[in-house]
Protein backbone atom coordinates (compact mmCIF):
# COMPACT_ATOMS: atom_id res chain seq x y z
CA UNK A 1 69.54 68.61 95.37
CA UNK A 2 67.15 65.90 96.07
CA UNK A 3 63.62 66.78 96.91
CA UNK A 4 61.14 65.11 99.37
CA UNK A 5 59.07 64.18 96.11
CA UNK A 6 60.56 62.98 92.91
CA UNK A 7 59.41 60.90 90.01
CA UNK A 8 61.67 59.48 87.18
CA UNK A 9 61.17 58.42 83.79
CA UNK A 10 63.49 55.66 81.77
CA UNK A 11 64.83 55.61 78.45
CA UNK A 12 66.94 53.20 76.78
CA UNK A 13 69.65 54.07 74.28
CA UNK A 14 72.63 52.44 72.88
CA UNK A 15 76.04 53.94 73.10
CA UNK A 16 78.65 52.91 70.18
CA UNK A 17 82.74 52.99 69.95
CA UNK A 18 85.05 51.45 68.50
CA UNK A 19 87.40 52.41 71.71
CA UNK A 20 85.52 50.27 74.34
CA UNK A 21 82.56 50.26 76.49
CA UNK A 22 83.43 52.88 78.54
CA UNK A 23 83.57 54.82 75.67
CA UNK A 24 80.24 53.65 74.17
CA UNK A 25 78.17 54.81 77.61
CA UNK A 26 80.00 58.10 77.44
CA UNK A 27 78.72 58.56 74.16
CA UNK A 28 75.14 57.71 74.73
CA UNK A 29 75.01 60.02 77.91
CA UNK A 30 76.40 62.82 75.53
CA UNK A 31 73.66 62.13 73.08
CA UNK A 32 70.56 61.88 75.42
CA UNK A 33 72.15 65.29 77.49
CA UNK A 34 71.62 66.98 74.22
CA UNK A 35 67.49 66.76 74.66
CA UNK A 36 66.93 65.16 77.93
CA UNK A 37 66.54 67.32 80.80
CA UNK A 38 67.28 66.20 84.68
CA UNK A 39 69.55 63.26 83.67
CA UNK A 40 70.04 60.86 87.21
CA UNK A 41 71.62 57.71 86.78
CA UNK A 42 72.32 54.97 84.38
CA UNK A 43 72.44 51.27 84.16
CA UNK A 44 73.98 49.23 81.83
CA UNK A 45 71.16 46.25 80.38
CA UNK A 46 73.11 44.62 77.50
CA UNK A 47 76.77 45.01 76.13
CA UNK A 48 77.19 43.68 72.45
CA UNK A 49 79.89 43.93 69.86
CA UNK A 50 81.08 43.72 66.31
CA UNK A 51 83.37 41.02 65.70
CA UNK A 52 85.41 41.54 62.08
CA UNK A 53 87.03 39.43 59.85
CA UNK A 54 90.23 38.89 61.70
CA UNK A 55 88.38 38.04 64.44
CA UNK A 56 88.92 40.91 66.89
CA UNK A 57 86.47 43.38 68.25
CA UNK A 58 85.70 46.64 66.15
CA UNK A 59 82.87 48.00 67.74
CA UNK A 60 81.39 48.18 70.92
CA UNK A 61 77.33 48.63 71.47
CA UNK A 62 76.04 49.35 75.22
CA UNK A 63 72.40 49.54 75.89
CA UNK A 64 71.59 52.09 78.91
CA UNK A 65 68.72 52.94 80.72
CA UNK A 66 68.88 56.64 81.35
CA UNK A 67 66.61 57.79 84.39
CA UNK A 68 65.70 61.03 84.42
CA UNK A 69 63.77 63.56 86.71
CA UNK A 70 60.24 64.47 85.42
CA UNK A 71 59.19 68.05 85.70
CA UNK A 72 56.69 69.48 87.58
């Protein structure tokens, strides 16, 4: 799987649910698979949220950092 030479690239995208965070990085994964190529590993940089009126949370908003395999 892993070659004796690789080089990544990073891109950062944010994930949103209303379920949960979870939910939210599942969703930005499913986005970036659509056009990014070689996908590695993830981290998680900043979790944020919607708070409405009645004071609970209605939306969840992940930031990721996607890592990805450049082509040769």
């Amino acid at each position: 799987m892993y070659g004796s030479s690789r080089i990544y690239k990073k891109i950062e995208v944010i994930g949103v649910s209303k379920k949960g965070i979870e939910d939210a990085i599942a969703a930005a994964l499913a986005k970036a698979k659509k056009t990014v190529h070689k996908m590695s590993w993830f981290e998680v940089v900043e979790i944020h949220g919607h708070i409405g009126e009645d004071g609970t949370v209605n939306e969840y908003q992940v930031l990721v950092k996607i890592a990805f395999q450049l082509e040769d």
